[in-house]
Protein backbone atom coordinates (compact mmCIF):
# COMPACT_ATOMS: atom_id res chain seq x y z
CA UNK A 1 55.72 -30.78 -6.81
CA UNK A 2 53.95 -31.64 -9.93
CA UNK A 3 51.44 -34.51 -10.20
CA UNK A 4 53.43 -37.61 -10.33
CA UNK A 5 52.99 -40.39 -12.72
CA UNK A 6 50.93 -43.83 -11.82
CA UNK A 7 52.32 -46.70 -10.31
CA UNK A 8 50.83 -50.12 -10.35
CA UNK A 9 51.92 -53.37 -8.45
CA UNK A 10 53.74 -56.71 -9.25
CA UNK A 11 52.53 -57.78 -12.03
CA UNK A 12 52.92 -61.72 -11.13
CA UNK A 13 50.93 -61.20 -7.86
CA UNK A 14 47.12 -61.98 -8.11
CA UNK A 15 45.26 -59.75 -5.70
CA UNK A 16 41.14 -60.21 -5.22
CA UNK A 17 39.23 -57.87 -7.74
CA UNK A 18 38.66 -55.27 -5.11
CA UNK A 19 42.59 -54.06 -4.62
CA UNK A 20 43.71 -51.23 -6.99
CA UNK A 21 45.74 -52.11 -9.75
CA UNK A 22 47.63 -48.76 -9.95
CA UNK A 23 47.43 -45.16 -8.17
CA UNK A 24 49.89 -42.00 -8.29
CA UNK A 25 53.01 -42.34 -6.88
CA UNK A 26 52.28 -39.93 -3.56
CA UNK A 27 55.60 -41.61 -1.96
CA UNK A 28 56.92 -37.91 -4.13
CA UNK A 29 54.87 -36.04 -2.51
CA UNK A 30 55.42 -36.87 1.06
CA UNK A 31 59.72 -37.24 -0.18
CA UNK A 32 59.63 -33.59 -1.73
CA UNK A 33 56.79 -31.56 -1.53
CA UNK A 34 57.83 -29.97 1.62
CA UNK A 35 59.74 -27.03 3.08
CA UNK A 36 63.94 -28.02 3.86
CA UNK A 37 64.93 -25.89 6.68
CA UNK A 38 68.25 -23.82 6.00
CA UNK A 39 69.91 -21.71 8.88
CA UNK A 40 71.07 -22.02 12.36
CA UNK A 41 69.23 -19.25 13.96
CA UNK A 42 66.27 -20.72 16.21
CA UNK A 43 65.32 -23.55 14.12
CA UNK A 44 64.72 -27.11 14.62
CA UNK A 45 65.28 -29.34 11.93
CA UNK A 46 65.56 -33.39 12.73
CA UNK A 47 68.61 -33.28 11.75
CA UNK A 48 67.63 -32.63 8.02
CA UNK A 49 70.58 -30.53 7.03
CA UNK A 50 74.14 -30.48 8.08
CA UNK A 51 76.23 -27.46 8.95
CA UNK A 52 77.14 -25.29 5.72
CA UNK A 53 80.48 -26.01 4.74
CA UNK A 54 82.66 -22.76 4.10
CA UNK A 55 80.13 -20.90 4.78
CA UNK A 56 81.89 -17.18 3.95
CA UNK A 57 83.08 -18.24 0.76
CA UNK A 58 81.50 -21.23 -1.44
CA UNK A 59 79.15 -23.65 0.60
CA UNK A 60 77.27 -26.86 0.16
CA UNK A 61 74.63 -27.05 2.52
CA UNK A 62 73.32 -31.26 2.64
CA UNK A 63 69.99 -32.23 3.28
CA UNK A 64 69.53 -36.01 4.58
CA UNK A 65 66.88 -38.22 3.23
CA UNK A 66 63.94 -37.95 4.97
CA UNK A 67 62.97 -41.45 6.66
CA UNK A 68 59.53 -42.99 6.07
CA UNK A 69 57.76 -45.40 8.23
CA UNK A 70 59.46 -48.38 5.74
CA UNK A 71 62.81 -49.40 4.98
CA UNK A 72 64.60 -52.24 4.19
CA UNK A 73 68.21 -54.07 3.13
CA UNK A 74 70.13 -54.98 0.13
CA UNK A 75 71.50 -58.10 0.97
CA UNK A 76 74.45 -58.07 -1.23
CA UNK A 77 76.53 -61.25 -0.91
CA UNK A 78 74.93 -62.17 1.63
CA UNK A 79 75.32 -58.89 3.83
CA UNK A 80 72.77 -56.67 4.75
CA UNK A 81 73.37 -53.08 3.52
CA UNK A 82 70.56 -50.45 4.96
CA UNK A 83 68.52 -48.05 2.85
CA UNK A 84 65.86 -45.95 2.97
CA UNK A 85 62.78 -46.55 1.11
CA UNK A 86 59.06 -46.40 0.84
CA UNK A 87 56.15 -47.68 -1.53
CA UNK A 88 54.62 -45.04 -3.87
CA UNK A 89 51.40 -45.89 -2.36
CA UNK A 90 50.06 -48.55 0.02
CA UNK A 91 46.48 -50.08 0.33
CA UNK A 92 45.64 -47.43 3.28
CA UNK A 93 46.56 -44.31 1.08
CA UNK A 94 46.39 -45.03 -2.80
CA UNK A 95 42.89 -43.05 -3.05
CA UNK A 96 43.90 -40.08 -0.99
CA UNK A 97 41.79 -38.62 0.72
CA UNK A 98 41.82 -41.79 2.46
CA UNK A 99 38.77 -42.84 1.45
CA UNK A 100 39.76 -46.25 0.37
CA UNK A 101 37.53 -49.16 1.40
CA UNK A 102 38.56 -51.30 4.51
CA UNK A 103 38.51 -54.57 2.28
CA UNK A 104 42.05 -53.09 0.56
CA UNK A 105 43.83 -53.18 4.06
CA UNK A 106 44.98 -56.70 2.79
CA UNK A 107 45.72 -55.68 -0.49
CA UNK A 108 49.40 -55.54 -1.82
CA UNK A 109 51.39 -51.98 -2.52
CA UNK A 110 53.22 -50.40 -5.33
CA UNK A 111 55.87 -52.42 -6.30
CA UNK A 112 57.66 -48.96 -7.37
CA UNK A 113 59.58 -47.24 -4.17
CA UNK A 114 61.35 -44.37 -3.67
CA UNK A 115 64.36 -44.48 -1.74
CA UNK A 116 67.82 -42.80 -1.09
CA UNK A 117 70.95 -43.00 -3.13
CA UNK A 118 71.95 -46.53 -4.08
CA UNK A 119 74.58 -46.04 -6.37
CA UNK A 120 77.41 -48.18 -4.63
CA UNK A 121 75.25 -49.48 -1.72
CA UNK A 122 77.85 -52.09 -0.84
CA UNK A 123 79.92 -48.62 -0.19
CA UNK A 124 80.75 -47.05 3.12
CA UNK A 125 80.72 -43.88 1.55
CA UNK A 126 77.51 -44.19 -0.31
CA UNK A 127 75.75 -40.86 -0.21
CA UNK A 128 72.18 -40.47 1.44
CA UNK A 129 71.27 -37.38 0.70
CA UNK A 130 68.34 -35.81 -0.72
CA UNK A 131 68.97 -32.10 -1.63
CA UNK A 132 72.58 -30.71 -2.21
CA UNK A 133 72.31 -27.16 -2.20
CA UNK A 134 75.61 -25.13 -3.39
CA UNK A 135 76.84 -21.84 -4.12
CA UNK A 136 77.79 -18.79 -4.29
CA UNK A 137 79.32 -17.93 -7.28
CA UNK A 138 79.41 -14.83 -7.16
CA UNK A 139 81.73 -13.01 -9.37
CA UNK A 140 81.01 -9.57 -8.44
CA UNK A 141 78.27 -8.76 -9.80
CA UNK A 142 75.79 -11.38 -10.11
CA UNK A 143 76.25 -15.05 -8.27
CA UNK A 144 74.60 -18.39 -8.86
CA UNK A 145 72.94 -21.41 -6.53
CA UNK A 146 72.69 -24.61 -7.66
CA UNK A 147 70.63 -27.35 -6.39
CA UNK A 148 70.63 -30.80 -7.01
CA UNK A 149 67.61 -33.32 -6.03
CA UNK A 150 68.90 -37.14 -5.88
CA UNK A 151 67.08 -40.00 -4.99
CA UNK A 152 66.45 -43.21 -6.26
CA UNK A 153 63.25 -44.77 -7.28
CA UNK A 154 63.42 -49.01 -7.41
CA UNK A 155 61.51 -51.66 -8.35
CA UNK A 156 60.40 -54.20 -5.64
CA UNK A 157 59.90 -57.80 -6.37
CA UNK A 158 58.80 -60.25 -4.08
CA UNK A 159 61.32 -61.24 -1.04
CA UNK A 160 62.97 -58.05 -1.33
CA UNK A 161 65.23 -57.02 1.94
CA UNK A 162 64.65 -61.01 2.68
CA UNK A 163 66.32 -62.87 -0.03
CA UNK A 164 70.08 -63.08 -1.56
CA UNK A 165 69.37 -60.63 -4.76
CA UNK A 166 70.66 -61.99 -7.99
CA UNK A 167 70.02 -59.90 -10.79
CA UNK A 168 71.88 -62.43 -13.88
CA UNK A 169 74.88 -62.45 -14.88
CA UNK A 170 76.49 -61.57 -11.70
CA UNK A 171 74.32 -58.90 -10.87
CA UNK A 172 73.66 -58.40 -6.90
CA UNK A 173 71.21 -55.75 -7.33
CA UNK A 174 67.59 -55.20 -7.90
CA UNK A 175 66.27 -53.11 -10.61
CA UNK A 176 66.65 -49.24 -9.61
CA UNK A 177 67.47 -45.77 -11.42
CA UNK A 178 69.26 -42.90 -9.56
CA UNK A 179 67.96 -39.60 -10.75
CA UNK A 180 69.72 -36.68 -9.83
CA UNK A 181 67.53 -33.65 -11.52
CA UNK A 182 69.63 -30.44 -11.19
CA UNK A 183 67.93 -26.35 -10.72
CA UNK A 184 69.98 -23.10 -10.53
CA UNK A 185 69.10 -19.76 -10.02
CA UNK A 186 71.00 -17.13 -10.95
CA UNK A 187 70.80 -13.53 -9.11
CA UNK A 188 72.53 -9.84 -8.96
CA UNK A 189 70.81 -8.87 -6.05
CA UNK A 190 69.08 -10.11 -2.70
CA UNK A 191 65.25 -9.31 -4.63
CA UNK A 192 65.93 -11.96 -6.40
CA UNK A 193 67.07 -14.77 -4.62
CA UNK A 194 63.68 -15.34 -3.96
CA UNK A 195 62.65 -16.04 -7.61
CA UNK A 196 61.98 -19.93 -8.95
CA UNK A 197 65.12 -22.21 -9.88
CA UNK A 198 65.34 -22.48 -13.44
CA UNK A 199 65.15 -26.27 -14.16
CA UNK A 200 68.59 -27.51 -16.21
CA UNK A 201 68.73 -31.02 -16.85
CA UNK A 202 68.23 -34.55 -15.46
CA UNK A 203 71.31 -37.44 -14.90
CA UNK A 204 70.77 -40.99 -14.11
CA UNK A 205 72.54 -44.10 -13.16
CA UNK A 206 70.94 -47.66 -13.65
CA UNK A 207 71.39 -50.77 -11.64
CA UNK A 208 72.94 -53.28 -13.42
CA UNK A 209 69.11 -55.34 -13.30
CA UNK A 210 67.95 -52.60 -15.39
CA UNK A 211 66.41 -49.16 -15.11
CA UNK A 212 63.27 -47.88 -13.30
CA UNK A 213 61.11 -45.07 -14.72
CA UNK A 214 61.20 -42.00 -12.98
CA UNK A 215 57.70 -41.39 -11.43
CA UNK A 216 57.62 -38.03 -10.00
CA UNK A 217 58.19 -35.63 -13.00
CA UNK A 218 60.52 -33.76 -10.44
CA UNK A 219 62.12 -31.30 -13.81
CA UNK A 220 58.45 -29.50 -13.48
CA UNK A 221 58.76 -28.40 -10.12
CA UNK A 222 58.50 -25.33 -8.30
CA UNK A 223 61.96 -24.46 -6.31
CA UNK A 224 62.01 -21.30 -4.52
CA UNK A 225 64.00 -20.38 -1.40
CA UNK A 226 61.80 -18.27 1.52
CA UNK A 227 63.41 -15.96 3.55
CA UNK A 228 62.87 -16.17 7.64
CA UNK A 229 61.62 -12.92 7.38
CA UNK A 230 57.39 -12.16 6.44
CA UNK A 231 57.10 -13.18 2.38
CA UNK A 232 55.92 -9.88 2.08
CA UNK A 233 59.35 -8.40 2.28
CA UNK A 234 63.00 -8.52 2.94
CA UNK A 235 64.89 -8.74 6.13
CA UNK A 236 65.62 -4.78 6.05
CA UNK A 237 62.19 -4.25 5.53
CA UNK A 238 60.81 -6.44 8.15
CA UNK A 239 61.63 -8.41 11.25
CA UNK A 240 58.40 -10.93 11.13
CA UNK A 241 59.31 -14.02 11.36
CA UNK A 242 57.32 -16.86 9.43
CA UNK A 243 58.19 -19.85 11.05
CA UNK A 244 59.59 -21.93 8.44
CA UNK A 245 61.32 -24.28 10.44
CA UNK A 246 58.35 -24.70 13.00
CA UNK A 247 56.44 -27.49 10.87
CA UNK A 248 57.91 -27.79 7.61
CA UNK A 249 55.08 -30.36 6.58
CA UNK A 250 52.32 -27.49 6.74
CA UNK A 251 53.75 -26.14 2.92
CA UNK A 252 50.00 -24.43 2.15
CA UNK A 253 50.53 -21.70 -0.44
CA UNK A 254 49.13 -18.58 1.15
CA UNK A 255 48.66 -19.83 4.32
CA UNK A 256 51.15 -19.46 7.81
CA UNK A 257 52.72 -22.32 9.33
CA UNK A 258 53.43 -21.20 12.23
CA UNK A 259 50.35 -19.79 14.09
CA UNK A 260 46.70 -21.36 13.33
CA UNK A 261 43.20 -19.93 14.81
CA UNK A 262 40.90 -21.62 16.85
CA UNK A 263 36.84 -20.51 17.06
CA UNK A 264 35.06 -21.34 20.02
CA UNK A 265 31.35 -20.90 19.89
CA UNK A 266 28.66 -22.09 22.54
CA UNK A 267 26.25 -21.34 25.53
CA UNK A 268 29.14 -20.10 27.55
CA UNK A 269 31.97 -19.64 25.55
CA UNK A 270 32.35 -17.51 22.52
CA UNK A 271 35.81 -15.99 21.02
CA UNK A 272 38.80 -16.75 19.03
CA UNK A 273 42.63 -16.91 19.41
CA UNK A 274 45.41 -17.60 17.62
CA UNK A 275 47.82 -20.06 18.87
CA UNK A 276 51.76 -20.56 17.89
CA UNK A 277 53.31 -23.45 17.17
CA UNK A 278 55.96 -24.55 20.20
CA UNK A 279 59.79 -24.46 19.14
CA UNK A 280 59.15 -28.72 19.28
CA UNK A 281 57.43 -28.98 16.51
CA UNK A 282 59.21 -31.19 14.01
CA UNK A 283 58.25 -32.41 10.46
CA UNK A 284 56.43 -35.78 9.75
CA UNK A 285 57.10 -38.14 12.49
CA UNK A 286 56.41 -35.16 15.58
CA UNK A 287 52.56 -33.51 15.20
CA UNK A 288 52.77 -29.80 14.97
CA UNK A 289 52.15 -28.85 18.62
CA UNK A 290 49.84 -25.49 18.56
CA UNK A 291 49.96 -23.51 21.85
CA UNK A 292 46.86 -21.43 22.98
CA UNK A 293 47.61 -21.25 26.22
CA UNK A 294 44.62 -20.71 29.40
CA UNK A 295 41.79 -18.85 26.86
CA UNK A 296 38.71 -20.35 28.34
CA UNK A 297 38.00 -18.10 31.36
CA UNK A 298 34.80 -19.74 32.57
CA UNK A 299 36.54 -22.70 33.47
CA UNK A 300 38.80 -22.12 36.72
CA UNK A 301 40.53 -25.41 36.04
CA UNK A 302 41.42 -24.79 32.94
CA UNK A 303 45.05 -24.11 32.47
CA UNK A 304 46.27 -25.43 28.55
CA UNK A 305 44.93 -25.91 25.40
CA UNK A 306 46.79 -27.41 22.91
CA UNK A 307 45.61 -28.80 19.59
CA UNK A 308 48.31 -31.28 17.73
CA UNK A 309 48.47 -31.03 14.28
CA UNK A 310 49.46 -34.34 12.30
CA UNK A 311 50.51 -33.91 8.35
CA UNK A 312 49.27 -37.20 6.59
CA UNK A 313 50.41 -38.35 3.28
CA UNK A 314 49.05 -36.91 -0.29
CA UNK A 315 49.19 -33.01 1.24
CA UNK A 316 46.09 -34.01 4.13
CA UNK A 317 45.86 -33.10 7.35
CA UNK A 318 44.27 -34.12 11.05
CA UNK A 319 44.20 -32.21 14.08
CA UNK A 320 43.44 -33.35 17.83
CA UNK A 321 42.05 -30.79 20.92
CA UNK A 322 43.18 -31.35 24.35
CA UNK A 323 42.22 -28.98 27.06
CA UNK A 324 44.44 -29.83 30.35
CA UNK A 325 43.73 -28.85 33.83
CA UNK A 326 45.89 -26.87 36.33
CA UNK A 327 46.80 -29.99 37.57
CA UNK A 328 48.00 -30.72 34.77
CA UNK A 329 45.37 -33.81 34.19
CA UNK A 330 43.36 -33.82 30.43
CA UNK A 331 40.14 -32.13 30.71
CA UNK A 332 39.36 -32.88 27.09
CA UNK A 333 39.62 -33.81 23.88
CA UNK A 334 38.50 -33.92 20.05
CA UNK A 335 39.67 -34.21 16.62
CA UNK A 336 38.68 -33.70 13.11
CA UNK A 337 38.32 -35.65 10.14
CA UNK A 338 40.57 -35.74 7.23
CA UNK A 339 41.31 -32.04 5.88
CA UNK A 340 43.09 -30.15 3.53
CA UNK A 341 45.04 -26.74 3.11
CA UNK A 342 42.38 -23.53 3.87
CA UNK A 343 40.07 -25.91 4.65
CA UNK A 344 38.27 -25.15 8.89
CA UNK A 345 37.40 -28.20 10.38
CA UNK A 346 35.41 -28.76 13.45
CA UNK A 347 36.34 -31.00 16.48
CA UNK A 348 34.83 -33.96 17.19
CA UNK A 349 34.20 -35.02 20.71
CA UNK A 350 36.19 -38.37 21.94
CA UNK A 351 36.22 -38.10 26.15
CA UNK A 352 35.19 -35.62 28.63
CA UNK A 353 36.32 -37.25 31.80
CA UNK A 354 33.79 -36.61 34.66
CA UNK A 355 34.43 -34.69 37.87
CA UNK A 356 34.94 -31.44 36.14
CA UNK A 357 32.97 -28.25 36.58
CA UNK A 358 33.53 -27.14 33.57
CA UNK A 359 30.68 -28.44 30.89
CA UNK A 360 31.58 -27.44 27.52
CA UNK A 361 29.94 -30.40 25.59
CA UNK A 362 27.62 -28.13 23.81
CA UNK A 363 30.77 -25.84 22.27
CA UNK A 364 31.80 -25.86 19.17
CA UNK A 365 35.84 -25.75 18.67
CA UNK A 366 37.12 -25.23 14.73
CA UNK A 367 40.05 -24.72 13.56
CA UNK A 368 41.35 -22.61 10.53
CA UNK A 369 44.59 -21.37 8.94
CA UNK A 370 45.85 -18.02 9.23
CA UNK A 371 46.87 -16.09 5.70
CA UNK A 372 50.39 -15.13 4.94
């Protein structure tokens, strides 16, 4: 995804001096800048697609909106109608790295969200959907895929999800603007299936408040579909598999998802290994679970290390250590700071339990990715 646009906050609220006024809306990043599973062999998904529809002939294939830790309710005469939602940026992440002060915890968000469709949200039928990928027409010689990216981005005013909404003149809606931005790619052979979407044009449908600008600048992104096979090469060529569906979140150009390396270094231990991420490892709400394995061979008790890999908003990452015992009892663990893609952080120590014969206090453990 491209940089999005800035977003401020209500303008009648009066926050102290010290809260931000207006940030990027990273609510686009965390919504889109990610890698959608597609295919039913091995992979694990949260539910974030539905089976292909006709799949031997033309198919849709649906991917569901992606929930955030916030949500709320249209309350639409005087019902409550769910949707999906989230603030382009809260008081905790508008200065990503995360390096905003502690005094801003208090501070109000973006009054600009990003949310599902809303179109007819007083529908049963209402689509939630985030990506609607079609094809294949193929007339031959040459088919085409077309993909369509719909969400809705709406302005929210004070009492929102709490209040009867009453936009004026009979309006029941808040202000919001459905954009639907639309890619295809066009291809005559498998080579190129793999080459970016061509961009083709942006729809939208207001509320009848009024319309929302679009923050994300979605018609300059990068679409490209990956095959399950190495990047390097083709499924005839190779039978690597990447690990695209193992944790989607971890989208680092050059860079695997699906197996990381861990450095030991220290008065007794001294090697590295590469772990792989378990088949449980699901996007966003589920840390990327990294399996190593018994690797430490000094310690008898030793029997797992695992290091749990947690994708944070604006494209940042943490990571926590935990060494278990054959007993299955934690032996220790450590985490790193705030990190980003290629970047090798080092564990910090947070409990050792005692009892152990196994001092490794003076070690160093780092972690680093491992190139495509």
């Amino acid at each position: 995804m491209p940089v999005p646009d800035e977003t401020g906050i209500d303008p009648l609220l009066l926050p102290p001096d010290q809260c931000p006024e207006d940030a990027p809306c990273w609510a686009c990043y965390r919504q889109l800048d990610n890698r959608f599973t597609l295919g039913q062999f091995g992979c694990t998904s949260y539910s974030a697609i539905t089976p292909i529809e006709n799949t031997c002939e033309d198919w849709v294939a649906y991917f569901a909106y992606r929930a955030f830790d916030t949500g709320g309710s249209l309350i639409v005469d005087g019902t409550a109608y769910g949707v999906n939602w989230a603030n382009c940026w809260r008081a905790n992440d508008y200065a990503c790295p995360y390096d905003s002060a502690e005094d801003t915890e208090s501070c109000p968000s973006s009054n600009i969200g990003i949310g599902s469709s809303w179109s007819d949200p007083a529908g049963d039928e209402s689509p939630n959907y985030l990506l609607i990928l079609s094809g294949n027409e193929w007339d031959g010689s040459c088919g085409k895929i077309t993909l369509q990216i719909k969400y809705t981005v709406v302005e929210l005013e004070a009492g929102f999800g709490e209040l009867p909404i009453d936009g004026g003149e009979g309006c029941d809606h808040p202000k919001w603007t459905e954009y639907t931005h639309t890619f295809e790619l066009e291809y005559c052979d498998c080579a190129e299936l793999f080459d970016p979407f061509t961009y083709v044009s942006t729809t939208s449908v207001d509320s009848c408040a009024g319309s929302v600008p679009d923050p994300c600048n979605t018609e300059e992104a990068v679409v490209t579909l990956y095959s399950g096979y190495a990047e390097s090469s083709g499924p005839e060529e190779s039978l690597e598999r990447i690990g695209c569906c193992a944790c989607d979140c971890f989208n680092c150009t050059g860079f695997r998802n699906d197996k990381y390396v861990l450095t030991v270094s220290g008065p007794v231990e001294n090697f590295t290994a590469i772990g792989t991420v378990g088949n449980n490892a699901l996007f966003e709400t589920v840390p990327c679970r990294v399996e190593f394995g018994s690797i430490i061979n000094s310690c008898y008790l030793l029997d797992e290390v695992i290091i749990r890999v947690l994708c944070l908003s604006c494209d940042k990452f943490t990571a926590e250590l935990v060494l278990y015992g054959i007993n299955g009892s934690e032996f220790y663990r450590a985490e790193t700071d705030v990190f980003d893609c290629g970047d090798s952080p080092v564990f910090t120590t947070v409990s050792r339990p005692g009892g152990w014969e196994c001092d490794l206090s003076d070690h160093t453990f780092q972690l680093s990715f491992l190139p495509n």
